[in-house]
Each structure stands twice: as C-alpha cells, then as structure tokens.
C-alpha atoms as a PDB file:
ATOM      1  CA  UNK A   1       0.000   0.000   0.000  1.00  0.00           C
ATOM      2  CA  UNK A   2       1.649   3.053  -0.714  1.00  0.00           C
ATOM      3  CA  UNK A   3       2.062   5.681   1.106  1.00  0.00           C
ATOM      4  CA  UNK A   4       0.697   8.802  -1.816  1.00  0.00           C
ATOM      5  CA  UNK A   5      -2.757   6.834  -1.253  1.00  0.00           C
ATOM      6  CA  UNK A   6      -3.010   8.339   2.376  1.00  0.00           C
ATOM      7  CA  UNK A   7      -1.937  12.064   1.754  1.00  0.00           C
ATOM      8  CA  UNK A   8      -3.750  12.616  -1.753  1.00  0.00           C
ATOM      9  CA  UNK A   9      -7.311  14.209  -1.015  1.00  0.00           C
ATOM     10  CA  UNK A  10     -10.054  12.553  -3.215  1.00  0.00           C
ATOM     11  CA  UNK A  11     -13.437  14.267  -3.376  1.00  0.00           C
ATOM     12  CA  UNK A  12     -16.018  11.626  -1.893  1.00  0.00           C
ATOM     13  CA  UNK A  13     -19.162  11.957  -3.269  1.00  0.00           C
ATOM     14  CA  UNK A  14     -20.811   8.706  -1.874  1.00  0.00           C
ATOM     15  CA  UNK A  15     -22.161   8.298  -5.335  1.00  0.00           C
ATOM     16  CA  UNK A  16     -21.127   4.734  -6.945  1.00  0.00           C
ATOM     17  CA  UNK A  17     -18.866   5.309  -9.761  1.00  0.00           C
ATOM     18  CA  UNK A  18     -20.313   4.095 -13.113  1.00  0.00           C
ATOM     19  CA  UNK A  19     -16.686   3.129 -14.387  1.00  0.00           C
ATOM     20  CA  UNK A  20     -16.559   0.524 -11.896  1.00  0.00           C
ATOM     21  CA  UNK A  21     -19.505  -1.855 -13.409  1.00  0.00           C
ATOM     22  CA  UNK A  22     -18.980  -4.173 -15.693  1.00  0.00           C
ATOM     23  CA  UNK A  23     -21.328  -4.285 -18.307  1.00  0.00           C
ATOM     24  CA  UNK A  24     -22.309  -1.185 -20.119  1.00  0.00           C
ATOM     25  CA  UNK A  25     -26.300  -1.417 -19.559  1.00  0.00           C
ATOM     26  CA  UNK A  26     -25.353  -1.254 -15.833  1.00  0.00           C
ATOM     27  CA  UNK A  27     -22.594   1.846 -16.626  1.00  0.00           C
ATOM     28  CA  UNK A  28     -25.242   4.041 -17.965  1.00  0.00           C
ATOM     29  CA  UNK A  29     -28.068   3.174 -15.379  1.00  0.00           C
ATOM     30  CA  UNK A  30     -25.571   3.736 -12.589  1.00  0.00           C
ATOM     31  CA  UNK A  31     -24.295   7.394 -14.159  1.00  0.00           C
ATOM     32  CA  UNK A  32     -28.095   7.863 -14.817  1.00  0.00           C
ATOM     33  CA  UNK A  33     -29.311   7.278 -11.299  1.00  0.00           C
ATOM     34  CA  UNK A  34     -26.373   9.388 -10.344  1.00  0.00           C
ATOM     35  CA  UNK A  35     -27.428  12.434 -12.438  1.00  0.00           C
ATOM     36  CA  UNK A  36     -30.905  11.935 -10.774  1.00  0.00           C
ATOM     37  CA  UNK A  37     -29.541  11.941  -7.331  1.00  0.00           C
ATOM     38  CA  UNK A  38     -26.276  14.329  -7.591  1.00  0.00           C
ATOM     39  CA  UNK A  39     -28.734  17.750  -7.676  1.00  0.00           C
ATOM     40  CA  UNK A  40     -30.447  16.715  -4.520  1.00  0.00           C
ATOM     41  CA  UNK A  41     -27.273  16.000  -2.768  1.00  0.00           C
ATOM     42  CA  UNK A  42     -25.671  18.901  -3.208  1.00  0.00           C
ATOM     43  CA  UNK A  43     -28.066  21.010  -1.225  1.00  0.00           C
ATOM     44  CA  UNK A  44     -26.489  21.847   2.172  1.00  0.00           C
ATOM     45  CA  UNK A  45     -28.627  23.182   4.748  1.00  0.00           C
ATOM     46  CA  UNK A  46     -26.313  26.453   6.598  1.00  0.00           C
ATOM     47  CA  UNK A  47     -25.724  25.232  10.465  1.00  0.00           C
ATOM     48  CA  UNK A  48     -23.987  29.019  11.485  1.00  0.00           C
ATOM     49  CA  UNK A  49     -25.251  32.247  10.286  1.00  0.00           C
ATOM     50  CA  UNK A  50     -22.527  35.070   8.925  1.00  0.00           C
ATOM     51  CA  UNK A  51     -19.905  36.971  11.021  1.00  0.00           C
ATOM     52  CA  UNK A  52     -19.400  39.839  11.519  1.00  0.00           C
ATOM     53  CA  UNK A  53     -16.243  41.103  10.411  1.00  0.00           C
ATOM     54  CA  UNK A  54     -14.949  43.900  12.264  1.00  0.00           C
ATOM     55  CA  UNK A  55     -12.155  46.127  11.198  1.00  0.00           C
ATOM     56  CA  UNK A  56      -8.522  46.219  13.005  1.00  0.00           C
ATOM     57  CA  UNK A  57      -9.477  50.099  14.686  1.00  0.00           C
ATOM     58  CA  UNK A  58     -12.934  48.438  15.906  1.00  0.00           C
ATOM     59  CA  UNK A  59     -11.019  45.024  17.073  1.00  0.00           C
ATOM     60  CA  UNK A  60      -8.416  47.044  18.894  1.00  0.00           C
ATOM     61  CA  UNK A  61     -11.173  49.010  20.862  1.00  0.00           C
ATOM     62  CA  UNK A  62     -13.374  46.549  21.711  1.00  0.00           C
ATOM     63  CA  UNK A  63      -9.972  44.498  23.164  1.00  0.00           C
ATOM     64  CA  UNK A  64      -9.224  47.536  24.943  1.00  0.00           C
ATOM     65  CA  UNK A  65     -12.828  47.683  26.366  1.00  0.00           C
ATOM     66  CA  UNK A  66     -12.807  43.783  27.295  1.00  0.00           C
ATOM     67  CA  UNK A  67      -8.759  44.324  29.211  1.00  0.00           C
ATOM     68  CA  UNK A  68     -10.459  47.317  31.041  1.00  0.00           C
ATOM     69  CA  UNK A  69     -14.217  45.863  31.962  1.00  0.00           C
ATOM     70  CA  UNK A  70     -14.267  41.981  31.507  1.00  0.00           C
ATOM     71  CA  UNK A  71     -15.261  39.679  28.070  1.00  0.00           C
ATOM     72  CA  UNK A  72     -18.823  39.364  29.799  1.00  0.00           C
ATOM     73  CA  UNK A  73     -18.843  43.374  29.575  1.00  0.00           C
ATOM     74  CA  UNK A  74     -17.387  43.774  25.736  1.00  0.00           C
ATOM     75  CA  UNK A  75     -20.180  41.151  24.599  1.00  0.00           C
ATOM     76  CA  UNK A  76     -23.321  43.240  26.143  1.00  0.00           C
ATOM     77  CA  UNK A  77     -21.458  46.152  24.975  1.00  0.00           C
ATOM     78  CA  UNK A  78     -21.114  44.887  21.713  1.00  0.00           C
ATOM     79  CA  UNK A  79     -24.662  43.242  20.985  1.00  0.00           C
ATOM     80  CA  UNK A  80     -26.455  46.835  22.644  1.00  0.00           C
ATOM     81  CA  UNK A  81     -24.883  48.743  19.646  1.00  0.00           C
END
C-alpha cells in the first residue's frame, strides 16, 4: 500500500462510480441514477449564520474595552450597539 494513497485528497461523493460496473447497460443506469440523485445532494442546509467582520481600529477598541471591563462586559457592549 503506498504511502501517496493516504496524503492525496479525493473528493467523496458517496455516489457509486459508473466506471466501476462491468457491463455497459449497468454503466449508464448507474451514471443515470447518479445524475438523478447528484442535484439533490448537493443542497447543504447552513448550520452558522454570517460573522461579523470587524475592522482592526474596531477590534483594537473593543480588546481595549474587554482588558479594562471583563469579556462578559465587551459582549453586552457589543450586541447593545
């Protein structure tokens, strides 16, 4: 077993691959059902909504405010604006 097989990154798609079936009739249902299933598959439901990003002046103030008054005290400071 060598040792390339571990470090190369394959894309999984847990889809059978029709290249692996022997007979062509069962090639081209295999890539057919795949077609049929692929668009369904690839919809991803979003677990985390978007950050917020925050600019290095902003960052550097709100640190400042969280040294000075506690993290507890930066958050409600944070969300109330």
């Amino acid at each position: 077993m060598s040792i390339l097989r571990w470090l190369k990154k394959e894309k999984v798609s847990g889809l059978p691959d029709p290249e692996k079936e022997k007979s062509l009739e069962m090639q081209s249902v295999v890539a057919a059902a795949n077609d049929a299933v692929q668009p369904v598959q690839g919809v991803v439901s979003k677990k985390r909504g978007d950050y917020t990003a925050y600019d290095d002046d902003i960052r550097a103030k709100i640190g400042r405010f969280a040294c000075q008054h506690g993290t507890a005290a930066a958050v409600n400071q944070i969300q109330c604006t």
